[in-house]
Protein backbone atom coordinates (compact mmCIF):
# COMPACT_ATOMS: atom_id res chain seq x y z
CA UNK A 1 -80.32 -7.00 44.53
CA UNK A 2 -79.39 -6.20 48.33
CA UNK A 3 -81.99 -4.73 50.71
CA UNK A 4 -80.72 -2.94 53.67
CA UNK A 5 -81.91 -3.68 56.80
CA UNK A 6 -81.77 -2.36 60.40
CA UNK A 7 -82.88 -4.50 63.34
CA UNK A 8 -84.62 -2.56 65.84
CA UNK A 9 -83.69 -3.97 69.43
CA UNK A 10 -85.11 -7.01 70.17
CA UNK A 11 -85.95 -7.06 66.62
CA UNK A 12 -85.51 -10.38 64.06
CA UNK A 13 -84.07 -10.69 60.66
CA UNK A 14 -87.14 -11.64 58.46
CA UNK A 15 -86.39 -14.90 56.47
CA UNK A 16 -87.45 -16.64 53.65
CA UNK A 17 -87.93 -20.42 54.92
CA UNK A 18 -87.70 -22.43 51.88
CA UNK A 19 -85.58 -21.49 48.70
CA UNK A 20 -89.27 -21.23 46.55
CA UNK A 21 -90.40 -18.67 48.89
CA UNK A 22 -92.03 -15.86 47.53
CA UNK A 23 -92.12 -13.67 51.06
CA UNK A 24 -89.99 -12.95 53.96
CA UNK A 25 -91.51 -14.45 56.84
CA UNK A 26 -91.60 -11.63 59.81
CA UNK A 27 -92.02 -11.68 63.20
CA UNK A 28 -93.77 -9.69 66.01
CA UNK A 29 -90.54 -7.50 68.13
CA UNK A 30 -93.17 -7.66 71.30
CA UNK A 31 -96.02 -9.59 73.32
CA UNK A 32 -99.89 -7.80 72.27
CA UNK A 33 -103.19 -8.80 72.89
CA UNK A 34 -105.42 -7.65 70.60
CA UNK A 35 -109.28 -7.10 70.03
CA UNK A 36 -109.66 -3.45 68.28
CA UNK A 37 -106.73 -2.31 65.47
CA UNK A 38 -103.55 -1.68 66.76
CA UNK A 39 -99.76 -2.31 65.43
CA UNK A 40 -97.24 -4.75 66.17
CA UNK A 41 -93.78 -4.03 65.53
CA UNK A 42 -91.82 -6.18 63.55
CA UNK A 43 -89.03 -5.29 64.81
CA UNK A 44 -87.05 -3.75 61.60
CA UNK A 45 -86.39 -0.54 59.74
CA UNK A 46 -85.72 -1.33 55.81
CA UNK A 47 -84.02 0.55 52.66
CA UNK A 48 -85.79 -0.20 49.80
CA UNK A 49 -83.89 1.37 46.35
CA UNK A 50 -85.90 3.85 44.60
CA UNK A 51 -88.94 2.55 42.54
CA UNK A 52 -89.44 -0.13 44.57
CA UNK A 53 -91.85 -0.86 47.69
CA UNK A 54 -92.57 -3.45 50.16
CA UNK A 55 -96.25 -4.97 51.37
CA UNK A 56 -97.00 -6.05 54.10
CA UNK A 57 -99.58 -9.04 54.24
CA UNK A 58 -100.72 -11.76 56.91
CA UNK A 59 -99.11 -15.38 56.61
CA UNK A 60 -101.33 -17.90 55.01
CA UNK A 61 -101.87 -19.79 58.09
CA UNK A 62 -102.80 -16.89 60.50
CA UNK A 63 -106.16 -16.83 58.12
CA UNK A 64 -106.76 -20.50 58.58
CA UNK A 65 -105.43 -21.09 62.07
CA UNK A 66 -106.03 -18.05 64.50
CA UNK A 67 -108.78 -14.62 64.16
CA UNK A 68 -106.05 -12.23 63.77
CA UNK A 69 -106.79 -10.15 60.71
CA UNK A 70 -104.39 -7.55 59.29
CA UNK A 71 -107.06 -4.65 59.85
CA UNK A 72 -106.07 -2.12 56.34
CA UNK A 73 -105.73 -5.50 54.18
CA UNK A 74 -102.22 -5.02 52.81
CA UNK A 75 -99.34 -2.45 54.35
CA UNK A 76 -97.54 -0.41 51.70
CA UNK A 77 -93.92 0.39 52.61
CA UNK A 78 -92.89 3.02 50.44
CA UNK A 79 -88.89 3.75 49.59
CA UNK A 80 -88.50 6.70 51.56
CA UNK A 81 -90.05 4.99 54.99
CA UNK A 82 -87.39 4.90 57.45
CA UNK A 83 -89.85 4.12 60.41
CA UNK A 84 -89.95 0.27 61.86
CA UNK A 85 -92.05 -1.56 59.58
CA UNK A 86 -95.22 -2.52 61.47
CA UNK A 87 -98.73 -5.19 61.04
CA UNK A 88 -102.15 -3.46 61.74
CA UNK A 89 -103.83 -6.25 63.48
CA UNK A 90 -107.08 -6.94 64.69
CA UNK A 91 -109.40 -10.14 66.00
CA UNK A 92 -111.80 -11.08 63.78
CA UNK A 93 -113.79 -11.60 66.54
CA UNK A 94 -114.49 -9.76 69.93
CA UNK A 95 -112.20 -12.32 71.81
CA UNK A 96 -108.57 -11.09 72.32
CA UNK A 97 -106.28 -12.87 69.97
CA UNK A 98 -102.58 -13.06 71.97
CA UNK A 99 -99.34 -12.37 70.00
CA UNK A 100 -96.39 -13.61 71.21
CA UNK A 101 -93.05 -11.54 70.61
CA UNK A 102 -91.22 -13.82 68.59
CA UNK A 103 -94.41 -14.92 66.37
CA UNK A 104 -94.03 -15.23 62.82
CA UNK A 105 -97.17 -13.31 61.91
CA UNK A 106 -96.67 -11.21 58.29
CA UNK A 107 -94.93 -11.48 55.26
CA UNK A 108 -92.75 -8.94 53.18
CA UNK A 109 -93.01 -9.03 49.84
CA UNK A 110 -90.48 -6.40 48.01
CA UNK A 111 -91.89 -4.86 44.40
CA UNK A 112 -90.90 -3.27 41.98
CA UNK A 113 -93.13 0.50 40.58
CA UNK A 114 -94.64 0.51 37.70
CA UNK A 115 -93.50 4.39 36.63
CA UNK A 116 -97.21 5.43 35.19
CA UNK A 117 -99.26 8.41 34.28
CA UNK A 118 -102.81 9.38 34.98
CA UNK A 119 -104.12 10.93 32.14
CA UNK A 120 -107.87 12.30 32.61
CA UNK A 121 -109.95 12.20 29.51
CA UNK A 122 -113.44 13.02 28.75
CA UNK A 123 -114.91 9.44 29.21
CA UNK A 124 -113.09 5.85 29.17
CA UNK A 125 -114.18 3.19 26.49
CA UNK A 126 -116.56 0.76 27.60
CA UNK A 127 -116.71 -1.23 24.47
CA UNK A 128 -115.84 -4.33 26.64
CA UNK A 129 -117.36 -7.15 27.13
CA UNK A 130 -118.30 -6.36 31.25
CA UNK A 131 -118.70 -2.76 30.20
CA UNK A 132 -119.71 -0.92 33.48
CA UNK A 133 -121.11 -4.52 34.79
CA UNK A 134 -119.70 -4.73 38.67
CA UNK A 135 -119.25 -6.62 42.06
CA UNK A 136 -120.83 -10.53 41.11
CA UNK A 137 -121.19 -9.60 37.20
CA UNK A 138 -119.19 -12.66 36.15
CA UNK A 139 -121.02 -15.06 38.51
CA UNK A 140 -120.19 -16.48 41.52
């Protein structure tokens, strides 16, 4: 399947760096310094076919090396977007964290829907082992 792309100027292609990659690395289009949320550009517009969608997550290493956190978790490109795809960033801490344009900061991960229905009924089963058990119910 081909993805079109559009590189915004001063933008860069994302890649995938080794041929088991799962993501396209991407990389920030301009220098930031961040504390509070804000976005960095990454420096492309994409064309994703119909039922499918890209996310948007933090490289491994930006968790274990640096306090930049992606502030809403995951980013969910939808098909339709035609805006530059962007990372909502944030320090984990109240020290700036500095981005460098050029950085290889995200990855892209392109999805395919799963075409589903929500159906509301009078009450779901709960003849399951957890049942209505939540957050810590299976242990730590």
């Amino acid at each position: 399947m081909q993805v079109k792309i559009e590189l915004v100027p001063g933008g860069t292609k994302p890649e995938k760096k080794t041929p088991g990659a799962a993501a396209y690395d991407c990389y920030a289009r301009e220098n930031k310094i961040l504390v509070a949320p804000a976005i960095i550009p990454l420096g492309f517009k994409i064309e994703l076919p119909e039922g499918y969608h890209a996310e948007i997550v933090p490289r491994s290493s930006i968790g274990l090396m640096t306090t930049l956190r992606m502030a809403n978790s995951v980013g969910i490109i939808d098909s339709d977007y035609r805006g530059e795809v962007g990372f909502i960033g944030e320090s984990s801490l109240s020290e700036p964290v500095v981005i460098k344009k050029g950085d290889r900061i995200a990855q892209m991960l392109i999805k395919r829907d799963v075409d589903t229905e929500l159906v509301v009924v009078e009450k779901v089963s709960t003849s399951t082992e957890r049942g209505e058990k939540g957050f810590g119910s299976t242990g730590k």
